[in-house]
N, C-alpha and C. Protein backbone atom coordinates (compact mmCIF):
# COMPACT_ATOMS: atom_id res chain seq x y z
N UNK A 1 233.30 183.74 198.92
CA UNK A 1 232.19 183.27 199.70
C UNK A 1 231.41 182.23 198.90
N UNK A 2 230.87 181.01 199.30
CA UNK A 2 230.18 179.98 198.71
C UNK A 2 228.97 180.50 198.89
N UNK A 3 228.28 180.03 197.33
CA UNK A 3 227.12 180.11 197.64
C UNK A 3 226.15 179.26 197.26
N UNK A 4 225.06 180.04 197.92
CA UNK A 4 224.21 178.69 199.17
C UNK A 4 223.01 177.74 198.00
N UNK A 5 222.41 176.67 198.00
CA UNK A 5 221.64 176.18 196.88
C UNK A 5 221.05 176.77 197.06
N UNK A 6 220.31 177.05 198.17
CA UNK A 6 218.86 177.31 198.57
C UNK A 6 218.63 178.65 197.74
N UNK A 7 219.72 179.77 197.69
CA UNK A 7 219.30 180.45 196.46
C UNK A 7 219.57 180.50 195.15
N UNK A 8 220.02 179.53 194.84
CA UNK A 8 219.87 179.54 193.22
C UNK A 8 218.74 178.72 192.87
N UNK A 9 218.09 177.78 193.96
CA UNK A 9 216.79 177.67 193.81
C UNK A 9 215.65 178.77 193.90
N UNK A 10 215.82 179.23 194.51
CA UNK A 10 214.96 180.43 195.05
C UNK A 10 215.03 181.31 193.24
N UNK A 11 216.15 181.73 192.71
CA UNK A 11 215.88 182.42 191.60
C UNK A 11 215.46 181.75 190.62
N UNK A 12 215.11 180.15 190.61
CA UNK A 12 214.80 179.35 189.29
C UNK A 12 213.29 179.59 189.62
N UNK A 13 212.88 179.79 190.56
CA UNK A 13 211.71 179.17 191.34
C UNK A 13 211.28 181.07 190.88
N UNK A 14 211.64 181.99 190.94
CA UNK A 14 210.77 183.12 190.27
C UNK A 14 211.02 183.44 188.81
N UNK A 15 212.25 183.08 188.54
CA UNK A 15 212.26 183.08 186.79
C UNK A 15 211.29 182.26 186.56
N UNK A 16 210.61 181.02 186.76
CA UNK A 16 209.87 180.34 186.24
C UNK A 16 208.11 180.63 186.86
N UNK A 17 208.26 181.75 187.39
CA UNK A 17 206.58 182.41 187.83
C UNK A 17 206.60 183.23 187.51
N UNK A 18 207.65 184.14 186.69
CA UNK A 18 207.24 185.47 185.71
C UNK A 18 206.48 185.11 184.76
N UNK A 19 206.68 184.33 184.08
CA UNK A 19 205.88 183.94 182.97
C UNK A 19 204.43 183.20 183.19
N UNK A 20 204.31 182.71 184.44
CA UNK A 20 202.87 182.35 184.99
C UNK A 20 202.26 183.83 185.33
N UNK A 21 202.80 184.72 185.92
CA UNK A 21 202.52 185.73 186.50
C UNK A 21 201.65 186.66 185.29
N UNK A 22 202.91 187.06 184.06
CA UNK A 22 202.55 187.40 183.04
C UNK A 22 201.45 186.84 182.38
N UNK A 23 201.29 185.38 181.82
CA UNK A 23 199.91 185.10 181.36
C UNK A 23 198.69 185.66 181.98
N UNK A 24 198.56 185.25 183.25
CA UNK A 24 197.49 185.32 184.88
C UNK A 24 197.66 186.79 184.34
N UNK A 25 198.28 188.40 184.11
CA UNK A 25 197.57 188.80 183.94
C UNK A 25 197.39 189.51 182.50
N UNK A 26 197.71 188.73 181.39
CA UNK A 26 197.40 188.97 180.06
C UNK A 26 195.73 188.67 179.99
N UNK A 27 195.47 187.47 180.74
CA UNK A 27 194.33 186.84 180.82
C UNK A 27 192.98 187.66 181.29
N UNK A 28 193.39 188.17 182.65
CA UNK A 28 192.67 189.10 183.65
C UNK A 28 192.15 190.30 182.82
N UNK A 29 193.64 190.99 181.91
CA UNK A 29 193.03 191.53 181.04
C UNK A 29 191.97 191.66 180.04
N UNK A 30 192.39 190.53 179.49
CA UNK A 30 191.32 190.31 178.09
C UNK A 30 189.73 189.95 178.34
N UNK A 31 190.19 189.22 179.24
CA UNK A 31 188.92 188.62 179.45
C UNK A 31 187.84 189.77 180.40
N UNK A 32 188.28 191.05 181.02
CA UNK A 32 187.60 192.24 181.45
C UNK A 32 186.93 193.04 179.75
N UNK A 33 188.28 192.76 178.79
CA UNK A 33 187.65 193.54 178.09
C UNK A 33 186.67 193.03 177.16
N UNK A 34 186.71 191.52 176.93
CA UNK A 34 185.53 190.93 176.11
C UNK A 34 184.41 191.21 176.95
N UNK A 35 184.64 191.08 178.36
CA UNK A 35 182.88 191.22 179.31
C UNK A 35 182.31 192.14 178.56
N UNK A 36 183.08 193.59 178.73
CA UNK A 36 182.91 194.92 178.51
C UNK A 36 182.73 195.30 177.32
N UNK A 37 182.53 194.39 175.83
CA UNK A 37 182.19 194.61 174.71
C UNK A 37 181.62 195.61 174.06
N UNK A 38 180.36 195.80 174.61
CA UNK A 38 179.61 197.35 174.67
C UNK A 38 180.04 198.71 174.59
N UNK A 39 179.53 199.58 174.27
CA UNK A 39 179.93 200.72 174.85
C UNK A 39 178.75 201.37 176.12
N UNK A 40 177.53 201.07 175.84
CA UNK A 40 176.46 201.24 176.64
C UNK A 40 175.67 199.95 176.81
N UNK A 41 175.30 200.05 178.12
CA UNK A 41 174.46 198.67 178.43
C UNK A 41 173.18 198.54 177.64
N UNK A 42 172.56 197.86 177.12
CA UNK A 42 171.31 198.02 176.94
C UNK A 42 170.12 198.27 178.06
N UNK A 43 169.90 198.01 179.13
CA UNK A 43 169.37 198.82 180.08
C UNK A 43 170.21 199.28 181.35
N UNK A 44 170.74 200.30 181.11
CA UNK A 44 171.51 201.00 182.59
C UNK A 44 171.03 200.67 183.48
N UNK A 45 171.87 200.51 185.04
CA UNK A 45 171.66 200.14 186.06
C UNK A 45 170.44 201.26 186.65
N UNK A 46 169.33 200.54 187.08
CA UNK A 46 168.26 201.35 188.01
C UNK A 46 167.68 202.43 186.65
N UNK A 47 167.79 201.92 185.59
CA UNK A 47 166.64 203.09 184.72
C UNK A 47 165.24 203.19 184.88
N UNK A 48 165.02 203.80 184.65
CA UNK A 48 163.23 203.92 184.75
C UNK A 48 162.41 204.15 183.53
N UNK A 49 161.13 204.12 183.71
CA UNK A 49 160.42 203.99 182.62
C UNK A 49 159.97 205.77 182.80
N UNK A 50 159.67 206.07 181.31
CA UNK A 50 159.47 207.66 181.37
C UNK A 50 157.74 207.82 182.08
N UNK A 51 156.96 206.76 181.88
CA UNK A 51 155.24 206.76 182.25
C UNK A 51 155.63 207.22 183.87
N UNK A 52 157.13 207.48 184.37
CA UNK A 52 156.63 207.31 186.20
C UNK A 52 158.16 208.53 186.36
N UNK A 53 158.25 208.76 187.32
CA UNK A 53 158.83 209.54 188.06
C UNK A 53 160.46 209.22 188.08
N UNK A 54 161.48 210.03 187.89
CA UNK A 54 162.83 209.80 187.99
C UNK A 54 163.21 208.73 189.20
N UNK A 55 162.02 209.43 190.34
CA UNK A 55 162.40 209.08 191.77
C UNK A 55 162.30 207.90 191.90
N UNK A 56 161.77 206.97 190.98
CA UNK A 56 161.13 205.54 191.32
C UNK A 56 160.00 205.87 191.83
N UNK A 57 158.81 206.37 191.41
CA UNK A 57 157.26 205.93 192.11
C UNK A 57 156.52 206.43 191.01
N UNK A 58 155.61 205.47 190.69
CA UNK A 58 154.35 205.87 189.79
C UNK A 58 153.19 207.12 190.43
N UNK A 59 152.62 207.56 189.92
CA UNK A 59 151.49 208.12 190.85
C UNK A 59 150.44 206.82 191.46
N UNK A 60 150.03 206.29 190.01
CA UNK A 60 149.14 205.01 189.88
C UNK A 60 150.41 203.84 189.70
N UNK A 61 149.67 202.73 190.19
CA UNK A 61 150.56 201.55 189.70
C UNK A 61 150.24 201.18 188.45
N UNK A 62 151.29 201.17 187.60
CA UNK A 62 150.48 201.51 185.40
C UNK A 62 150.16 199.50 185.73
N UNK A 63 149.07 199.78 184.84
CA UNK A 63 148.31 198.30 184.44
C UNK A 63 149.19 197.49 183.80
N UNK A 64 148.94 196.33 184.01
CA UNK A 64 149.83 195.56 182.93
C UNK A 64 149.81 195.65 181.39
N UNK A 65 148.83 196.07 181.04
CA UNK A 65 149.13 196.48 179.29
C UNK A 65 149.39 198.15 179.42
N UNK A 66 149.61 199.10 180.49
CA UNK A 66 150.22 200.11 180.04
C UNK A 66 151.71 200.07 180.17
N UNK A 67 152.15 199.05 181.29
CA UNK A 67 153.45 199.01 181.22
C UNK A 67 154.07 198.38 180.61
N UNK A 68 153.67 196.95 179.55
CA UNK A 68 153.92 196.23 178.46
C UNK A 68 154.15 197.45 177.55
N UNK A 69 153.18 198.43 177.06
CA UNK A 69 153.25 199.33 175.78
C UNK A 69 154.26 200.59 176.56
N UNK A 70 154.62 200.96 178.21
CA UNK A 70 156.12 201.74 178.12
C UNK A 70 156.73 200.97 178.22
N UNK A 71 157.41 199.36 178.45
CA UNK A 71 157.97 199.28 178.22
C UNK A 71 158.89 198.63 176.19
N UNK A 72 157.62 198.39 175.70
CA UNK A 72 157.82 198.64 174.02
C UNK A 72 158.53 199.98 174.04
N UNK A 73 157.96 200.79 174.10
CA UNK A 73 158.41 202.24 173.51
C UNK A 73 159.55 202.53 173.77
N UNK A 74 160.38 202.01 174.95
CA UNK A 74 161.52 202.56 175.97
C UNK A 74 162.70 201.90 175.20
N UNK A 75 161.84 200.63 174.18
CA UNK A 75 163.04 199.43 174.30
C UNK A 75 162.72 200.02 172.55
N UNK A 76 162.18 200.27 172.02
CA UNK A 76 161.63 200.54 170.27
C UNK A 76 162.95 201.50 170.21
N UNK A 77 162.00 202.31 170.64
CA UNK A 77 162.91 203.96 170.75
C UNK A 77 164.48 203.55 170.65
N UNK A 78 165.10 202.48 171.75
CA UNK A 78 166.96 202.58 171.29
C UNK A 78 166.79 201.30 170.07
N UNK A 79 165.71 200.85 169.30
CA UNK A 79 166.11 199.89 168.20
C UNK A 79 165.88 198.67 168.46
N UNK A 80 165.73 197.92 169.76
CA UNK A 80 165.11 197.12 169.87
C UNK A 80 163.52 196.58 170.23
N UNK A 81 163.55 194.96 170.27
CA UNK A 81 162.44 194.12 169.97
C UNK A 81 162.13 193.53 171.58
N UNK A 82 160.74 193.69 171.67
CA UNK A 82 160.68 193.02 173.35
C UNK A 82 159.69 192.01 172.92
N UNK A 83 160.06 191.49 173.90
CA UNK A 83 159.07 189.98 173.62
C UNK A 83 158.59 189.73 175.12
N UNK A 84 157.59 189.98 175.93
CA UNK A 84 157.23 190.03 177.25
C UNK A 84 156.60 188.19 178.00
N UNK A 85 157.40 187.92 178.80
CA UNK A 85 157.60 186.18 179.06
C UNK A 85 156.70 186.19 180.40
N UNK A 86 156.02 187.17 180.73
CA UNK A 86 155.26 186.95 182.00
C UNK A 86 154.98 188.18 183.02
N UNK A 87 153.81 188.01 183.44
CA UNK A 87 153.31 188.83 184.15
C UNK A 87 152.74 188.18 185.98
N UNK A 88 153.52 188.78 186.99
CA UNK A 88 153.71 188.46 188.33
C UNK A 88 153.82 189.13 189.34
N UNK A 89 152.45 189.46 189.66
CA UNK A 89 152.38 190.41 190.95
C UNK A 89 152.41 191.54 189.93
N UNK A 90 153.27 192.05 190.75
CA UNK A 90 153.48 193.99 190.41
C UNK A 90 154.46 193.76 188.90
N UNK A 91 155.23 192.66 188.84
CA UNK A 91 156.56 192.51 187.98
C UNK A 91 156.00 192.41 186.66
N UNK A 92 156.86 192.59 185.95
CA UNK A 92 157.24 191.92 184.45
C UNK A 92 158.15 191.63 184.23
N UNK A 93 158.37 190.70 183.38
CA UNK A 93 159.42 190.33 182.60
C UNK A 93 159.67 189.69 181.24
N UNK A 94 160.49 190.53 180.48
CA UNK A 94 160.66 190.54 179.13
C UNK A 94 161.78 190.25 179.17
N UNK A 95 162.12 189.91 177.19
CA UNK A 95 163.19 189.25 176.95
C UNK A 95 163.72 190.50 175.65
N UNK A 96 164.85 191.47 175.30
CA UNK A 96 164.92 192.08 174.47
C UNK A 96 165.74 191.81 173.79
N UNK A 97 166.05 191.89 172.24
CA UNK A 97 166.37 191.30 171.57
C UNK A 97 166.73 192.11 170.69
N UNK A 98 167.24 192.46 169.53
CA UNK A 98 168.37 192.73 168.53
C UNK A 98 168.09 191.98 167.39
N UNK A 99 167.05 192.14 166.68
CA UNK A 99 167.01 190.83 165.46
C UNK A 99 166.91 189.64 166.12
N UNK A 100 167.59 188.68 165.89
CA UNK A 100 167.27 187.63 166.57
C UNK A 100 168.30 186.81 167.81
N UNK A 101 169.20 188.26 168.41
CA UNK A 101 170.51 188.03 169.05
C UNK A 101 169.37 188.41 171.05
N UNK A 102 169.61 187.61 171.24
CA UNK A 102 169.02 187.99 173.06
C UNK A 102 170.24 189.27 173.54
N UNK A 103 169.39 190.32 173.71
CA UNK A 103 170.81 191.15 174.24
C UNK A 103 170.64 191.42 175.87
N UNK A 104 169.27 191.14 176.18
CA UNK A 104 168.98 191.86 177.92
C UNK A 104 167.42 190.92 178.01
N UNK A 105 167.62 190.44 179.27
CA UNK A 105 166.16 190.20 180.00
C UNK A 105 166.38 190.69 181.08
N UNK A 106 165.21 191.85 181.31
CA UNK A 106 164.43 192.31 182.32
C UNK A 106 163.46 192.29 182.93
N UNK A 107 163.52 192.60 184.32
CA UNK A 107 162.29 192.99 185.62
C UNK A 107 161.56 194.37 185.26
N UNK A 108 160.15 194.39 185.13
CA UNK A 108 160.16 195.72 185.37
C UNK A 108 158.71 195.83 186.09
N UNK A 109 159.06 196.76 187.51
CA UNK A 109 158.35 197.32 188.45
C UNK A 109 157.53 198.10 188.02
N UNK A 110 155.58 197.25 188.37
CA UNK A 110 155.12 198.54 187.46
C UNK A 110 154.67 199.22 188.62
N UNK A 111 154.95 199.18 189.91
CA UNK A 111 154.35 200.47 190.98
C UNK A 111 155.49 201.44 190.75
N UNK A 112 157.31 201.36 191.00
CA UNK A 112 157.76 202.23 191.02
C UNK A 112 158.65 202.56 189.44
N UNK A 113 158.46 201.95 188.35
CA UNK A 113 158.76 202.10 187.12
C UNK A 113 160.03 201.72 186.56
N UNK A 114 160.70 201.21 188.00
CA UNK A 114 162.06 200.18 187.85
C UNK A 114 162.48 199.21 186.78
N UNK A 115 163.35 199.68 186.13
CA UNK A 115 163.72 198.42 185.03
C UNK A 115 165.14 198.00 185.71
N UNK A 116 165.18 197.43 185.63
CA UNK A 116 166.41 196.38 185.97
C UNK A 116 166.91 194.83 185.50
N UNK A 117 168.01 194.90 184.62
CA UNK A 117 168.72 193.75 183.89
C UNK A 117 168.54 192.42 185.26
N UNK A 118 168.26 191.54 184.51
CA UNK A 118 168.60 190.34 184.94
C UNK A 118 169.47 189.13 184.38
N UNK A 119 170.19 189.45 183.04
CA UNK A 119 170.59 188.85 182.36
C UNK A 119 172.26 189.09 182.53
């Protein structure tokens, strides 16, 4: 039986996308695991500040220098340095830091005690 071009093209044509295939996902790999560097985030998704309630709600909405000084303590306590870049409405936002490495800038809600990464 003769056989046909069209497939011995057809097998050049996937021998030569295994090896695209393979890079695409050597790549996919690595590059998930550099994101993932860490072992813990520096602020977990939806943490809260200890001055307020697990649930998200303050009793009081904390003042802006009580929630500047929980959020020092929250950020001291795991070893880091906050440096606070503004005060807006209900919000804050700080910049935390590691010596002199930026590791997390955050929002933080001072009615319901919400910290949340923005970085």
């Amino acid at each position: 039986m003769a056989k046909h071009k069209s497939s011995g093209l057809r097998s050049r044509k996937v021998k030569a996308g295994i090896p695209l295939i393979t890079l695409l996902l050597i790549f996919v790999l690595f590059s998930a695991a550099l994101a993932w560097h860490r072992d813990h985030p520096v602020t977990p998704y939806g943490d809260f500040c200890p001055e307020c309630s697990s649930y998200g709600m303050c009793k009081v909405m904390l003042s802006p220098e009580k929630a500047e000084k929980a959020i020092r303590n929250y950020y001291e306590h795991k070893g880091f340095n906050v440096e606070i870049d503004g005060v807006r409405g209900r919000f804050i936002r700080a910049t935390i830091r590691n010596g002199d490495e930026v590791v997390d800038k955050i929002i933080f809600d001072r009615k319901t005690g919400r910290i949340r990464s923005i970085y």
